[in-house]
C-alpha atoms as a PDB file:
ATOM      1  CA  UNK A   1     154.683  62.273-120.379  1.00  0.00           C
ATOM      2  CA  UNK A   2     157.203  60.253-118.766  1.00  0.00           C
ATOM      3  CA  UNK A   3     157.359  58.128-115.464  1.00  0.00           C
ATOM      4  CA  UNK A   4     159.572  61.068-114.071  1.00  0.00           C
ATOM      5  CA  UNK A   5     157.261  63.646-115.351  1.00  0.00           C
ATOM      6  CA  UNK A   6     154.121  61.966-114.121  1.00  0.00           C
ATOM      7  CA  UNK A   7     155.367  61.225-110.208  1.00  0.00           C
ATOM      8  CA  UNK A   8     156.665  65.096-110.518  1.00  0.00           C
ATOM      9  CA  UNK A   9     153.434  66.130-111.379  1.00  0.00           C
ATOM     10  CA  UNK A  10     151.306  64.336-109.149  1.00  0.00           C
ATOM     11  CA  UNK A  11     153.947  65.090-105.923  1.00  0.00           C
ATOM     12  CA  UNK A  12     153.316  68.852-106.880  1.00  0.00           C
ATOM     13  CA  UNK A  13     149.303  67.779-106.989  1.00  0.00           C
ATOM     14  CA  UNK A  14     149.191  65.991-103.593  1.00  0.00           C
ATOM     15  CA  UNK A  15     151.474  69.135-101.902  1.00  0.00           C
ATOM     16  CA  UNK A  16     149.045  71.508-103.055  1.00  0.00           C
ATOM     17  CA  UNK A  17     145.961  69.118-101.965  1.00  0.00           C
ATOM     18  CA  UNK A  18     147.181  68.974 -98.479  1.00  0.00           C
ATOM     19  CA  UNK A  19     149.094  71.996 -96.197  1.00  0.00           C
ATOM     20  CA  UNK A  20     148.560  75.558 -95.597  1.00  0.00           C
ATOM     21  CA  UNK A  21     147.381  77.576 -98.105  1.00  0.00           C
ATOM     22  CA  UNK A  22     151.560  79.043 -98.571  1.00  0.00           C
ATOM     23  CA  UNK A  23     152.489  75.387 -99.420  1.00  0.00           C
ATOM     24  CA  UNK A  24     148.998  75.006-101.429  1.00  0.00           C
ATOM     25  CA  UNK A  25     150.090  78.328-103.556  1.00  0.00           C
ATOM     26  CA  UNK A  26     153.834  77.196-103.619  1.00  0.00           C
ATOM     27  CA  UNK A  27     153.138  73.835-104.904  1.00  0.00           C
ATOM     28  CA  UNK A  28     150.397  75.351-107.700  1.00  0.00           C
ATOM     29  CA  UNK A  29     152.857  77.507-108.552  1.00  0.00           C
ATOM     30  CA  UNK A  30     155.308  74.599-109.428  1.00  0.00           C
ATOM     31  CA  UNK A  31     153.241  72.854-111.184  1.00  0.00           C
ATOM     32  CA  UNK A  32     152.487  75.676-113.186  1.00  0.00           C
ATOM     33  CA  UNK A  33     155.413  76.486-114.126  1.00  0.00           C
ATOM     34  CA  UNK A  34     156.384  73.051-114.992  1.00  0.00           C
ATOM     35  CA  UNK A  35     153.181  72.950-117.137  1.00  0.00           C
ATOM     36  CA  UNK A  36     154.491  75.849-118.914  1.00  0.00           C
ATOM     37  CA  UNK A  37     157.882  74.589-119.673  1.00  0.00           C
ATOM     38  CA  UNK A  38     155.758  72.077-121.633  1.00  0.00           C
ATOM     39  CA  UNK A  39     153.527  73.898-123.556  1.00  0.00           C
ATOM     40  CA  UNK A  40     156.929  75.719-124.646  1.00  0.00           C
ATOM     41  CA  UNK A  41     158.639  73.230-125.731  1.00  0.00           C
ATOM     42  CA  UNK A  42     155.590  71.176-127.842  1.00  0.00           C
ATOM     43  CA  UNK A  43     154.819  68.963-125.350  1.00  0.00           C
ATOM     44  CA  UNK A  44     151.221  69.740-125.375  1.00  0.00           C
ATOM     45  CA  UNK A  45     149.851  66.581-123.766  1.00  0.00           C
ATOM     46  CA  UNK A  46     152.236  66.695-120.798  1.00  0.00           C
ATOM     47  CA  UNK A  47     151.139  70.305-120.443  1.00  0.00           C
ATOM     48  CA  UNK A  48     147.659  69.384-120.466  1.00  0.00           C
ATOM     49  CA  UNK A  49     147.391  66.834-117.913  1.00  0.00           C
ATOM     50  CA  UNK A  50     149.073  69.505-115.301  1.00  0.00           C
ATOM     51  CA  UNK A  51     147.037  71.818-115.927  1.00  0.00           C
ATOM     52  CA  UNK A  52     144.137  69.566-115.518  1.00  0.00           C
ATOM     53  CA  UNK A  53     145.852  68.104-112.193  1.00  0.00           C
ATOM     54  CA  UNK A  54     145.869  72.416-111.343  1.00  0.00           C
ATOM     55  CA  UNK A  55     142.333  72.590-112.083  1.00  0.00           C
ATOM     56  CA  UNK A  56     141.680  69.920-110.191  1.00  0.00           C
ATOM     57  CA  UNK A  57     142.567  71.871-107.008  1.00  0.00           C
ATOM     58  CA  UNK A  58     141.826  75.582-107.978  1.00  0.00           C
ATOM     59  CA  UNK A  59     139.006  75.041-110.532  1.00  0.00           C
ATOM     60  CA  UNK A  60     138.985  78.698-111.315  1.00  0.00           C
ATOM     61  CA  UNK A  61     142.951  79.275-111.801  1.00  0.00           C
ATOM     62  CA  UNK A  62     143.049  81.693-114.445  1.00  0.00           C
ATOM     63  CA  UNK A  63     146.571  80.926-116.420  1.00  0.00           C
ATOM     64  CA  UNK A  64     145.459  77.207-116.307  1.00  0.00           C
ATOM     65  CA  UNK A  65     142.060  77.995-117.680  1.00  0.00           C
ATOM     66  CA  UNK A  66     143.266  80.097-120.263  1.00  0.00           C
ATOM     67  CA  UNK A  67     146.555  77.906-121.343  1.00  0.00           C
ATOM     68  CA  UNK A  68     144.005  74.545-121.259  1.00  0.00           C
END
């Protein structure tokens, strides 16, 4: 993953971390989907750590569980 790619993922970690549960959902969301433009594309590893970094604040979201 690059620099870009890392500080987009953890910016989308910390939003989710902190706020109301709208900005919490929003910013899960985001990183989901940014998770899954990864796995799409091959970039397993990059994919991987954001939906670890997901986990990390919903430990029981169910597409990051099952795409993990």
């Amino acid at each position: 993953m690059d620099g870009v790619e890392v500080h987009k993922a953890q910016n989308i970690a910390l939003k989710a971390a902190d706020g109301p549960p709208d900005q919490h959902a929003h910013a899960i969301q985001q990183a989901l989907d940014l998770a899954v433009q990864h796995h799409s594309s091959g970039r397993l590893h990059n994919a991987e750590v954001i939906y670890r970094q997901i986990l990390q604040s919903d430990p029981a979201h169910p597409v990051a569980l099952h795409s993990l």
